[in-house]
C-alpha atoms as a PDB file:
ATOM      1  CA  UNK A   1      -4.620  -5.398  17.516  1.00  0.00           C
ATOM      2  CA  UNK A   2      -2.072  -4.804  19.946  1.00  0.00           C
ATOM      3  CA  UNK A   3       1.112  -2.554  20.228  1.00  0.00           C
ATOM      4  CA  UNK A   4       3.717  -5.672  19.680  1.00  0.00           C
ATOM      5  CA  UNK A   5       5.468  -5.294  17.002  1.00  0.00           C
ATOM      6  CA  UNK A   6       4.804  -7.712  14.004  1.00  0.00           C
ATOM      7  CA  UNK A   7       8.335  -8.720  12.256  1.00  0.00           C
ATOM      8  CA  UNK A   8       7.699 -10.127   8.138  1.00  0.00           C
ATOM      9  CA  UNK A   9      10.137 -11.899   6.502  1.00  0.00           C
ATOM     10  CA  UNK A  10      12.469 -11.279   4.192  1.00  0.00           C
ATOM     11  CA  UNK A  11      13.792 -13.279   1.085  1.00  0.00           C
ATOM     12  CA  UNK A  12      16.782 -12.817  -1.057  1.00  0.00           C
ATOM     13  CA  UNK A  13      16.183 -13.044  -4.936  1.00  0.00           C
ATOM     14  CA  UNK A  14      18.481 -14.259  -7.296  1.00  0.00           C
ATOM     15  CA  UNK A  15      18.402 -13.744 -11.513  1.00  0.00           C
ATOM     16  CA  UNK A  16      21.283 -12.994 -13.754  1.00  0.00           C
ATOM     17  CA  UNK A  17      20.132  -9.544 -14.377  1.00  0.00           C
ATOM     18  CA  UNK A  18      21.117  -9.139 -10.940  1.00  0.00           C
ATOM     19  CA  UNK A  19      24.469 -10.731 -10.655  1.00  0.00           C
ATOM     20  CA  UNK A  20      25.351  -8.693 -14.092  1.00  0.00           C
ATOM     21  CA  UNK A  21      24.323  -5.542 -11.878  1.00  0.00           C
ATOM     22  CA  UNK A  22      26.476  -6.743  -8.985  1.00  0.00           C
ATOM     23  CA  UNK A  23      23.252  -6.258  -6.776  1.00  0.00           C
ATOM     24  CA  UNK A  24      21.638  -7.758  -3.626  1.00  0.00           C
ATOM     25  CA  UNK A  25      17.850  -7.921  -3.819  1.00  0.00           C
ATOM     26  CA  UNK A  26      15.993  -8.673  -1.493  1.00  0.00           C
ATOM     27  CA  UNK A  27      11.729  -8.506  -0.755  1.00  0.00           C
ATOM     28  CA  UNK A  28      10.209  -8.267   2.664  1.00  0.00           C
ATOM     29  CA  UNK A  29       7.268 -10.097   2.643  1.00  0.00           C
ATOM     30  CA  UNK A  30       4.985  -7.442   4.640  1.00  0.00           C
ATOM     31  CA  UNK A  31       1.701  -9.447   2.197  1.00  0.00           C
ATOM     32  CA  UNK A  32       2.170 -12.449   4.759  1.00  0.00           C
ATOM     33  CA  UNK A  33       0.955 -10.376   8.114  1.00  0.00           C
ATOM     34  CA  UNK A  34      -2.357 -11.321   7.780  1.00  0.00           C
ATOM     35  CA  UNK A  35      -4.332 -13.152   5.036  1.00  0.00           C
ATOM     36  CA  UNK A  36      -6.850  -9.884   4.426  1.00  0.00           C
ATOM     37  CA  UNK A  37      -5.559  -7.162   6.671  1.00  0.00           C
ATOM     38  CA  UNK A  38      -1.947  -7.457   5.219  1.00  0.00           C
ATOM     39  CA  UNK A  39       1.278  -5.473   4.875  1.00  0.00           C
ATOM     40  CA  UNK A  40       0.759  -1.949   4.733  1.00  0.00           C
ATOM     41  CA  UNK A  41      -2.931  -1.944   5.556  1.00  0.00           C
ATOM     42  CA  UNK A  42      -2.060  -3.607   8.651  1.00  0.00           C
ATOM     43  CA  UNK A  43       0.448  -1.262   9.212  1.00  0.00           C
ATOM     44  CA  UNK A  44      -1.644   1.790   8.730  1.00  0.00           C
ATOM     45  CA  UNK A  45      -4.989   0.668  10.639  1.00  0.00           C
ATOM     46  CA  UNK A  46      -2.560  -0.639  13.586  1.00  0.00           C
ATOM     47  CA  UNK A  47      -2.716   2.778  15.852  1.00  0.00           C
ATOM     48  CA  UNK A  48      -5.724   3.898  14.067  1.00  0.00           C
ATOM     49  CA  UNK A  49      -7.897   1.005  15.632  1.00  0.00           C
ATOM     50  CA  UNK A  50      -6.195   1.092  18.900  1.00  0.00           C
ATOM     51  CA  UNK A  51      -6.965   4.755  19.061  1.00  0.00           C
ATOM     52  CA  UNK A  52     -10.359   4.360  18.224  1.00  0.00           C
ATOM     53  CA  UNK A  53     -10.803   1.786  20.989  1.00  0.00           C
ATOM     54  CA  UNK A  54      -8.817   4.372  23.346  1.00  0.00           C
ATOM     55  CA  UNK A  55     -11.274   7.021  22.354  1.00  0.00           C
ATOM     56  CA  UNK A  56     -14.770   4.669  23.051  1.00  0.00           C
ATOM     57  CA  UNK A  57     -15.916   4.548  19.381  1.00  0.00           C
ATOM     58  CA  UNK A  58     -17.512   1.721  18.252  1.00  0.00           C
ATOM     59  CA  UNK A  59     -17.553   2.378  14.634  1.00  0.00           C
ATOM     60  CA  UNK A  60     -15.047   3.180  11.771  1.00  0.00           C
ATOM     61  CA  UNK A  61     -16.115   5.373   8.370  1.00  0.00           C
ATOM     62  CA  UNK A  62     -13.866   5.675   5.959  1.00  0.00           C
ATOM     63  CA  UNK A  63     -13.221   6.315   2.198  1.00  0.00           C
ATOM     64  CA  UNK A  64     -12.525   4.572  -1.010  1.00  0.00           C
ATOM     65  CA  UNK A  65     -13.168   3.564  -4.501  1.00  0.00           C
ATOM     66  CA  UNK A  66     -14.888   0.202  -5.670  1.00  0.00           C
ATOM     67  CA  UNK A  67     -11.686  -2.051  -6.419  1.00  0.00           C
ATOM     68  CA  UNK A  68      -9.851  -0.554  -2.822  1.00  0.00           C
ATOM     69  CA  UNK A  69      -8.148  -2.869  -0.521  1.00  0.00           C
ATOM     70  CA  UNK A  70      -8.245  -0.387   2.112  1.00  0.00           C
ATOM     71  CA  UNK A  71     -11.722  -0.564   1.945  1.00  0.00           C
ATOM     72  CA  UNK A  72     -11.896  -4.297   1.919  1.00  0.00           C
ATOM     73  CA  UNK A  73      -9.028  -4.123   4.718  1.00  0.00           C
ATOM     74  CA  UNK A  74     -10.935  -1.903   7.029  1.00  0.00           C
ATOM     75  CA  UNK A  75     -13.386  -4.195   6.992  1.00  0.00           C
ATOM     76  CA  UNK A  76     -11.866  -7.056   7.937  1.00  0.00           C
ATOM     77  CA  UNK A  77     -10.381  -4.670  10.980  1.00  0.00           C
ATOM     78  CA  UNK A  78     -13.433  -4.375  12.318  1.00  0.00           C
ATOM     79  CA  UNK A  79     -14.721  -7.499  12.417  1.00  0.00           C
ATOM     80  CA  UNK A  80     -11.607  -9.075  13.523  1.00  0.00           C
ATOM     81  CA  UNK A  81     -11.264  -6.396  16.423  1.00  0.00           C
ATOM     82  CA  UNK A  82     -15.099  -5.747  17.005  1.00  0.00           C
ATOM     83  CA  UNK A  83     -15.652  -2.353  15.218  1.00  0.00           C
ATOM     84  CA  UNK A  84     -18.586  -1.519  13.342  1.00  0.00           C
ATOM     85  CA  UNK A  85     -17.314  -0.300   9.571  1.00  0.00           C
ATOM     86  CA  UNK A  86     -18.801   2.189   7.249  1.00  0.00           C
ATOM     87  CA  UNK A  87     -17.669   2.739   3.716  1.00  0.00           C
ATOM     88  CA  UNK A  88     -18.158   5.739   1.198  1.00  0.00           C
ATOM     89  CA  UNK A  89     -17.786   4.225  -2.213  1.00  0.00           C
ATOM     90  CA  UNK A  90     -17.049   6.366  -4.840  1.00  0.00           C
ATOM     91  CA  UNK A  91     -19.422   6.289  -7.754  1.00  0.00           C
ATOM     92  CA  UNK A  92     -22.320   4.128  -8.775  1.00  0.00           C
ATOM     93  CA  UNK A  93     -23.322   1.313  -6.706  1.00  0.00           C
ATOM     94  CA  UNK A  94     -21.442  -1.593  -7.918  1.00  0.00           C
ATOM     95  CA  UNK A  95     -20.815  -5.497  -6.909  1.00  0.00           C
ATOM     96  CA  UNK A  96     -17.561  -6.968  -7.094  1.00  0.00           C
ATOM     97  CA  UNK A  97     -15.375  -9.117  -5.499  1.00  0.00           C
ATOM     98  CA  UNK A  98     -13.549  -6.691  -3.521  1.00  0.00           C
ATOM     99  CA  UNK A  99     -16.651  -5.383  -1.907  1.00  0.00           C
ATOM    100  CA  UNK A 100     -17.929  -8.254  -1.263  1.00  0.00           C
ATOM    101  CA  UNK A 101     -15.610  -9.535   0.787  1.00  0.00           C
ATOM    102  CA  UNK A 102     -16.304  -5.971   2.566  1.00  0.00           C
ATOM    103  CA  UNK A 103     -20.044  -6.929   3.248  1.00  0.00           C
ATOM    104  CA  UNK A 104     -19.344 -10.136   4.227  1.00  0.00           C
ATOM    105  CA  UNK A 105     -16.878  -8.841   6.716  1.00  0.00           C
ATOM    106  CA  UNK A 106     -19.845  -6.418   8.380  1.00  0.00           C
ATOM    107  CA  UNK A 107     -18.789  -2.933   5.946  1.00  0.00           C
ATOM    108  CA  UNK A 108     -22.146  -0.885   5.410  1.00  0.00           C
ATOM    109  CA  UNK A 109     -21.482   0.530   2.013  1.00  0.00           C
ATOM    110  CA  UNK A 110     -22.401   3.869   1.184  1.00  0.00           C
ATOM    111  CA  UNK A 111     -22.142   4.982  -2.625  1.00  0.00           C
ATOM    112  CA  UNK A 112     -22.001   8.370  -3.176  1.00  0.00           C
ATOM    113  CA  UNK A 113     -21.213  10.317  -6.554  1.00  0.00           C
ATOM    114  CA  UNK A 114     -18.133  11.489  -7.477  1.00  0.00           C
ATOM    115  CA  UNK A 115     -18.610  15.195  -7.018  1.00  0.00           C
ATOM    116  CA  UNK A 116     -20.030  14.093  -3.282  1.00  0.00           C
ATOM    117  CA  UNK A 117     -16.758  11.826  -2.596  1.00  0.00           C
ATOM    118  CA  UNK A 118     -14.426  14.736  -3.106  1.00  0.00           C
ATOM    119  CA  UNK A 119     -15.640  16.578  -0.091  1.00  0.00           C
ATOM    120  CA  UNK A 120     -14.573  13.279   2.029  1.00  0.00           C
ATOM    121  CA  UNK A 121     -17.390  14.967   4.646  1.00  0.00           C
ATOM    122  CA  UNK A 122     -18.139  12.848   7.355  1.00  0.00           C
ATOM    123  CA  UNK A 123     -20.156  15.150   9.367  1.00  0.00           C
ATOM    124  CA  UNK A 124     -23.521  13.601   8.919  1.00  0.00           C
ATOM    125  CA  UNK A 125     -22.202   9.988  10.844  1.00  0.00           C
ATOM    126  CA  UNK A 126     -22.182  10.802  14.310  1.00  0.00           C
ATOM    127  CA  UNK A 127     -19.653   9.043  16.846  1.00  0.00           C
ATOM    128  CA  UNK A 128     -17.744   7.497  14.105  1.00  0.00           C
ATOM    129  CA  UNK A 129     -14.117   7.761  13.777  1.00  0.00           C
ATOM    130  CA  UNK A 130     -12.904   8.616  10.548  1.00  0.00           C
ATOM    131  CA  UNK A 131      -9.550   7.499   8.579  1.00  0.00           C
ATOM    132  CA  UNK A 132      -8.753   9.036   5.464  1.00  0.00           C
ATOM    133  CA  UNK A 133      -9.106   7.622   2.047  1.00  0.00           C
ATOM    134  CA  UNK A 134      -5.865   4.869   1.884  1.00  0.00           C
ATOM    135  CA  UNK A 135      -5.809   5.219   5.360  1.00  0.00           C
ATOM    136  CA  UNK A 136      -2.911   7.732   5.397  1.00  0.00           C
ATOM    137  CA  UNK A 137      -2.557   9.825   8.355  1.00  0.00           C
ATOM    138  CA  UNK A 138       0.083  10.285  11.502  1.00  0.00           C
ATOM    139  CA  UNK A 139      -0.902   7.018  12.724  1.00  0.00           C
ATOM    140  CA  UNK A 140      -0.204   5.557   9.631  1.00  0.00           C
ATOM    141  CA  UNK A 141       3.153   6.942   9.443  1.00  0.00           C
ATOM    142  CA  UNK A 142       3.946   5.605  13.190  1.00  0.00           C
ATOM    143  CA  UNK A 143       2.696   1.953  11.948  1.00  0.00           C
ATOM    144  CA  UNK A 144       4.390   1.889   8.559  1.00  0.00           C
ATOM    145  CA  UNK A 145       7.392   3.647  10.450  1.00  0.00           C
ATOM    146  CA  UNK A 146       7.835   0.016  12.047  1.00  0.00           C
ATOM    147  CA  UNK A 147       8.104  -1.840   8.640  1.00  0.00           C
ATOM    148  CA  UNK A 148      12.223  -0.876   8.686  1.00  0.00           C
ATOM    149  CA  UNK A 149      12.020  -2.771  11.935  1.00  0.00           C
ATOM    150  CA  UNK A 150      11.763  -5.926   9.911  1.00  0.00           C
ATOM    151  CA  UNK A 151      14.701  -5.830   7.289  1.00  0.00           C
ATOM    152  CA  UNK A 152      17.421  -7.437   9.125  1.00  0.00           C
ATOM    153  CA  UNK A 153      20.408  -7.232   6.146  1.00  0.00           C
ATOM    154  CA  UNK A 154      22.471  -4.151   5.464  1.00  0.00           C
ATOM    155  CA  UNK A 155      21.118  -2.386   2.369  1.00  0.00           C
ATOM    156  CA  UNK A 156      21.101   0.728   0.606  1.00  0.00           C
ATOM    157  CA  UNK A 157      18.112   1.593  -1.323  1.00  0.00           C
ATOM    158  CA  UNK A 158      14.357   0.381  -0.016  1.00  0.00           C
ATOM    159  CA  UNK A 159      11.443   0.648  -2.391  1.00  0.00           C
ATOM    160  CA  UNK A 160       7.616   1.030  -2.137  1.00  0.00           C
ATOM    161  CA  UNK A 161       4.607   1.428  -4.050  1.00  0.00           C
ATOM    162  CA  UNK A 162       2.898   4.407  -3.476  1.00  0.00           C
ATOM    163  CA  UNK A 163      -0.861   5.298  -2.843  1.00  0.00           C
ATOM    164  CA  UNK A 164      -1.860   8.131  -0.598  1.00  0.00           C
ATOM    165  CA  UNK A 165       1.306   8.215   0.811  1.00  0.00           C
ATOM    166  CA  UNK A 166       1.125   6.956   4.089  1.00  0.00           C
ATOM    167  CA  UNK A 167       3.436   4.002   3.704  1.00  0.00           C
ATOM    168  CA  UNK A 168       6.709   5.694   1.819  1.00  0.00           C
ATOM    169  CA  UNK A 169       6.370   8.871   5.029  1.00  0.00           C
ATOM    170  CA  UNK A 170       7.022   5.800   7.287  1.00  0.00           C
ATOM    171  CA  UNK A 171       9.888   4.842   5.861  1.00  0.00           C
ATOM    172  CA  UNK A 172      11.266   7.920   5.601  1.00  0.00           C
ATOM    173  CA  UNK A 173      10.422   8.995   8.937  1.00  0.00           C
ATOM    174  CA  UNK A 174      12.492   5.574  10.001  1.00  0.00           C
ATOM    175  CA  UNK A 175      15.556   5.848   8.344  1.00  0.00           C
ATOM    176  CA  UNK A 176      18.491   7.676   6.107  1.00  0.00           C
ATOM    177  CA  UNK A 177      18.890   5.122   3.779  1.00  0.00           C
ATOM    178  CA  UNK A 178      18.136   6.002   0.039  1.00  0.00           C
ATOM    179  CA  UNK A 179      13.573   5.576  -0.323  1.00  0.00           C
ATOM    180  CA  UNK A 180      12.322   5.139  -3.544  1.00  0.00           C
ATOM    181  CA  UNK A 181       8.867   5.288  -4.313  1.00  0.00           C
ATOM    182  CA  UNK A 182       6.564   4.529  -7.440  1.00  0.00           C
ATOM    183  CA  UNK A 183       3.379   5.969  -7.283  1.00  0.00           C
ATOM    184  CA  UNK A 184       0.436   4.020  -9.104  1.00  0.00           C
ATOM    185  CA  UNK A 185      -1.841   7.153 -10.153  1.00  0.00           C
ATOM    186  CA  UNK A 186      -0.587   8.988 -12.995  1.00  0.00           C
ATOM    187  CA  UNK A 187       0.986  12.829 -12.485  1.00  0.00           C
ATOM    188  CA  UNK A 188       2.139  11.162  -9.129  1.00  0.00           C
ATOM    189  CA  UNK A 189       4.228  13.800  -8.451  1.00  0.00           C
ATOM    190  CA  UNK A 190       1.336  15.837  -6.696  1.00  0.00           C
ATOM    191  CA  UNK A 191       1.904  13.061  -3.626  1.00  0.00           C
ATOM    192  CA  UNK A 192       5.419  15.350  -2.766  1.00  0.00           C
ATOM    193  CA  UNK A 193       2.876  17.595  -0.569  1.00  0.00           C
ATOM    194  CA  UNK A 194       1.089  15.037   0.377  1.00  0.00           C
ATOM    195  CA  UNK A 195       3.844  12.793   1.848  1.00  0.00           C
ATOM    196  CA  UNK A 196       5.719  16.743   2.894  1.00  0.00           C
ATOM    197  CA  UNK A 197       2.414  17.295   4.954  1.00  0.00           C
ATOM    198  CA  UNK A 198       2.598  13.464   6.326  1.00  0.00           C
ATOM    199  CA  UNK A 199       5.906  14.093   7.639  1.00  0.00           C
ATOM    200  CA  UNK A 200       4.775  17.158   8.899  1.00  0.00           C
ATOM    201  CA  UNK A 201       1.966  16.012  10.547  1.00  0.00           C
ATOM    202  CA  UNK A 202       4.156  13.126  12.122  1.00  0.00           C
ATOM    203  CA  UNK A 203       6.873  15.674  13.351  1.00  0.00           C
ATOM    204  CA  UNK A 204       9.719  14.221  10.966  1.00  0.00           C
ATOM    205  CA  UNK A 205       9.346  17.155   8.038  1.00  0.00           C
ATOM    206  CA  UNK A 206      12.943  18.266   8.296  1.00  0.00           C
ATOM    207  CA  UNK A 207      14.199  14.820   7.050  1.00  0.00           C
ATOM    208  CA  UNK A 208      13.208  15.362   3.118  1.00  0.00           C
ATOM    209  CA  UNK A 209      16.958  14.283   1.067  1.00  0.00           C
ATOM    210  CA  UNK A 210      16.742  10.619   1.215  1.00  0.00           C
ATOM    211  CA  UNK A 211      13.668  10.362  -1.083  1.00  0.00           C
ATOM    212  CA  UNK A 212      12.613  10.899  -4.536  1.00  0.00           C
ATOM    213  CA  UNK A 213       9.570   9.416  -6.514  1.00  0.00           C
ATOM    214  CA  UNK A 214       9.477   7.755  -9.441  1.00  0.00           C
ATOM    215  CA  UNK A 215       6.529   8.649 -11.670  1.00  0.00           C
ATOM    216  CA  UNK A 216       7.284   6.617 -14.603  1.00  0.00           C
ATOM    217  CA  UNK A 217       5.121   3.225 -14.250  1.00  0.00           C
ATOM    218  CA  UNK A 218       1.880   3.606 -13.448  1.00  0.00           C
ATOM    219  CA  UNK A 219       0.656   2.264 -16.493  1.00  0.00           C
ATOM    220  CA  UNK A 220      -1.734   4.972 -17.210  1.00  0.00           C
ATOM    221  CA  UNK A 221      -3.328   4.888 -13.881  1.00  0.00           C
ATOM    222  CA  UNK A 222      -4.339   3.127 -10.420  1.00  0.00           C
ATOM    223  CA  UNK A 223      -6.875   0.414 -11.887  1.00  0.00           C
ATOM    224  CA  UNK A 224      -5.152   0.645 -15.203  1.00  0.00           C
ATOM    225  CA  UNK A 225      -3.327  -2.531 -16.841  1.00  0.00           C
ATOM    226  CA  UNK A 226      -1.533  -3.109 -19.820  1.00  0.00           C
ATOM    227  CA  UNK A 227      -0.235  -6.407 -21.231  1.00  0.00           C
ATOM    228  CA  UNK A 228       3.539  -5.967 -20.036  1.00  0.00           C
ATOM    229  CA  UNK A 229       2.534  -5.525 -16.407  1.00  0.00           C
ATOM    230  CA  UNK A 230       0.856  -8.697 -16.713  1.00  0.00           C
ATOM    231  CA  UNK A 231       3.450 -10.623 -18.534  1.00  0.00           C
ATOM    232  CA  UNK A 232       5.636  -9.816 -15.843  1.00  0.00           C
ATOM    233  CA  UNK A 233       3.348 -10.471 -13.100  1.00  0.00           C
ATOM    234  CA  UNK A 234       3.805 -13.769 -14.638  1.00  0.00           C
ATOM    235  CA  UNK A 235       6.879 -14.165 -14.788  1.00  0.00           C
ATOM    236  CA  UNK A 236       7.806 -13.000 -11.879  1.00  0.00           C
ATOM    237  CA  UNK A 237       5.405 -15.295 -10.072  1.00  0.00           C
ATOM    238  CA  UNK A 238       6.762 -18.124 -12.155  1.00  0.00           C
ATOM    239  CA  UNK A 239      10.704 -17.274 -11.048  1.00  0.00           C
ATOM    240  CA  UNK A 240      10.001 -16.439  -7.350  1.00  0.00           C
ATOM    241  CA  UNK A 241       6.596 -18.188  -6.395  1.00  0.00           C
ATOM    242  CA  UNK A 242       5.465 -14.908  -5.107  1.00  0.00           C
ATOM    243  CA  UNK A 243       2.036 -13.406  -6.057  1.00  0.00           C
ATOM    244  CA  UNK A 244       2.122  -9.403  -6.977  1.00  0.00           C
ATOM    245  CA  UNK A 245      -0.965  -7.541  -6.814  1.00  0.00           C
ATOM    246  CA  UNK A 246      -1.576  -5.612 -10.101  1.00  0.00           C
ATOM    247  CA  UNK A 247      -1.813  -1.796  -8.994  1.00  0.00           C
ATOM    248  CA  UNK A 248       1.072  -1.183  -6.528  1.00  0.00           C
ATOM    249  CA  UNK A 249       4.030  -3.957  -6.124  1.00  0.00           C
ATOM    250  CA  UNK A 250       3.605  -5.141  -9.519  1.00  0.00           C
ATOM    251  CA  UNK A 251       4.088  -1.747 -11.289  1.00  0.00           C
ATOM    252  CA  UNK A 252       7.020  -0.804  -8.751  1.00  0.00           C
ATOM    253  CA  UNK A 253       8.698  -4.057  -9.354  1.00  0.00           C
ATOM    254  CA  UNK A 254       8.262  -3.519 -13.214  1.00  0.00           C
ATOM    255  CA  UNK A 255       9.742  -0.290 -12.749  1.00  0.00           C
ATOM    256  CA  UNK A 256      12.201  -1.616 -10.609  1.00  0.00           C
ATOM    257  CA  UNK A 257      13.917  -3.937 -13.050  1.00  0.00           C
ATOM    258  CA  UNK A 258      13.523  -1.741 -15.697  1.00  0.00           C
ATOM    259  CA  UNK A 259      15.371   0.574 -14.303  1.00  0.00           C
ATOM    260  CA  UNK A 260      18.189  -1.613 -13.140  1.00  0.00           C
ATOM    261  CA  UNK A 261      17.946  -3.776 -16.749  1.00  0.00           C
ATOM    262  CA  UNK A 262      18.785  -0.098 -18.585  1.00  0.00           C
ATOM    263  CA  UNK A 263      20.434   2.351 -16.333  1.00  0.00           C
ATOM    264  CA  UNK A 264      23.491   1.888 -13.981  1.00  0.00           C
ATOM    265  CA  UNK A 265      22.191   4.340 -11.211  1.00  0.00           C
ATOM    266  CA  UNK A 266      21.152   1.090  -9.433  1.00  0.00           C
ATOM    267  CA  UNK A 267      24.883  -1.135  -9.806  1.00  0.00           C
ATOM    268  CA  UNK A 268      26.303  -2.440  -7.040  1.00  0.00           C
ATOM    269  CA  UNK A 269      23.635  -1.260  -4.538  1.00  0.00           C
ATOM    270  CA  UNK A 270      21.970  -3.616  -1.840  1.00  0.00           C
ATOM    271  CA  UNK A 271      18.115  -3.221  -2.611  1.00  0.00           C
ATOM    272  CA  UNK A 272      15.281  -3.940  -0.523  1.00  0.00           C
ATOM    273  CA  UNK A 273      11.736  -4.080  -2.181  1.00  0.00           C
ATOM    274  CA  UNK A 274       8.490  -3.872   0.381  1.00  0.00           C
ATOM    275  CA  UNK A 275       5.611  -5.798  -0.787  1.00  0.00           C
ATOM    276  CA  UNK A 276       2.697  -4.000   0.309  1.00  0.00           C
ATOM    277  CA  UNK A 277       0.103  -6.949   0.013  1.00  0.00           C
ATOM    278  CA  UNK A 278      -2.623  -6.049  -1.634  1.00  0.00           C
ATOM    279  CA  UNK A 279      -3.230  -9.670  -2.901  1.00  0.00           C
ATOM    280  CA  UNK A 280      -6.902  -9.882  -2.054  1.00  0.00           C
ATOM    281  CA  UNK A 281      -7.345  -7.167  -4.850  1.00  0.00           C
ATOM    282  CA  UNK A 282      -6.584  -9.321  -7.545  1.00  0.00           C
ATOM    283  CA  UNK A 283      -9.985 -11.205  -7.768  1.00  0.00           C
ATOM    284  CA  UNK A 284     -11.713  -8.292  -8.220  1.00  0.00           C
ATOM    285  CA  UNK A 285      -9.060  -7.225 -11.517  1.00  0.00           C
ATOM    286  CA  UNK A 286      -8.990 -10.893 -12.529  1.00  0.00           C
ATOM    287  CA  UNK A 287     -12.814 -10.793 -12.746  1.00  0.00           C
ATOM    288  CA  UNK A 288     -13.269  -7.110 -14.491  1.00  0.00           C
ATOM    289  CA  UNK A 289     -10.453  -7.454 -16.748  1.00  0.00           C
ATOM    290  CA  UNK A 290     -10.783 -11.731 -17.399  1.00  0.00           C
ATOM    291  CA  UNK A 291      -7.059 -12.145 -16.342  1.00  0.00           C
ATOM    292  CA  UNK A 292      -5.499 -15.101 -14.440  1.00  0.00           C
ATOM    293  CA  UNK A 293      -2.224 -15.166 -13.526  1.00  0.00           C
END
């Protein structure tokens, strides 16, 4: 990884929804970075592994549940920039697609219980440097700050999925323009101190007006699916040729049309969507849940 920037694409939809709305829609394509290390996980490990190669540490630990694509993501890091990788799991061990793409990439996994996994301790793994669970910290912010970099049409509104809140404090810390964001865990509204303390953390806390979260669409949780969000997946993949994954872009597009489809808070406005990536994760809800799209 290097400090060069890294510009994605960015594609301008067209449906009659839309041109009934009077909107411009577009979606930067941050899911075609990198095939396994994509959009906002690139974006977030970025600084992250070029201060752990700063620092002399030649092995990452970090945190996440058995269907994570940060997990899987970190692991691909490392072996693409020659890092060592450690990751807590939480829960009983488990095999799945999603870790095993971790193992194969060089991730020892360590499962711990749930009451263990709370305490996110990382004291007993010497000279390891640690990223957080999502892999949302101040260098996250600075790496996701750079995804605004990449939209090159005027717009008013941009739009994320959120997680741990690492990706949405980057946008925010990187421009005025109206940020919404749709968490994917239910009762997201307990990410406003999270994403407060991001800002914080980053130096950018005094810009807090031109956000607000959207809590309406996580369909009942992060690795939670119900037959609507696949439907659309569908269709949307039909319409566009673009893949969504199923916990983030997916349920913020969904929530995204819904909202323009039956309010008018969204007429008229230029609208930029972010997708995330995330794609990898599919396999891994494809095979639990015996979906294709």
């Amino acid at each position: 990884m290097k400090e060069k920037k890294i510009k994605s694409p960015i594609e301008k939809l067209s449906n009659t929804l839309f041109t009934e709305k009077k909107i411009e829609f577009y979606i930067l394509r941050e899911d075609l970075i990198h095939s396994t290390i994509s959009g906002n996980k690139w974006r977030k490990l970025k600084y992250n592994v070029l201060e752990a190669k700063a620092k002399g540490f030649n092995t990452i630990l970090t945190f996440g549940g058995a269907y994570s694509n940060h997990i899987a993501a970190t692991a691909a890091a490392g072996k693409e920039f020659g890092l060592k990788t450690i990751g807590i799991i939480r829960g009983d061990e488990v095999k799945n697609l999603t870790l095993d793409l971790a193992v194969e990439n060089g991730m020892e996994l360590k499962f711990v219980s749930r009451e263990v996994y709370r305490e996110k301790d990382a004291s007993q793994y010497s000279n390891c440097y640690v990223i957080p669970e999502g892999g949302s910290n101040a260098l996250a912010v600075k790496g996701c700050a750079e995804i605004v970099d990449s939209i090159d049409v005027d717009f008013d509104v941009i739009c994320c999925a959120c997680g741990t809140g690492g990706t949405i404090a980057g946008i925010i810390s990187s421009t005025d323009k109206k940020v919404l964001g749709f968490p994917a865990l239910k009762g997201g509204n307990f990410l406003v101190e999270d994403i407060e303390r991001l800002l914080d953390d980053s130096n950018v806390k005094e810009r807090t007006t031109n956000w607000q979260l959207i809590t309406d669409y996580h369909f009942g949780g992060y690795a939670k699916v119900k037959p609507e969000l696949i439907d659309f997946l569908r269709t949307f993949k039909k319409e566009n040729n673009i893949l969504l994954d199923f916990i983030y872009t997916g349920k913020m597009l969904f929530g995204l049309y819904d909202m323009i489809e039956n309010t008018n808070q969204l007429n008229g406005k230029k609208i930029v969507v972010v997708h995330t990536g995330g794609i990898q994760g599919n396999k891994g809800f494809e095979e639990r849940f015996n979906i294709v799209l």
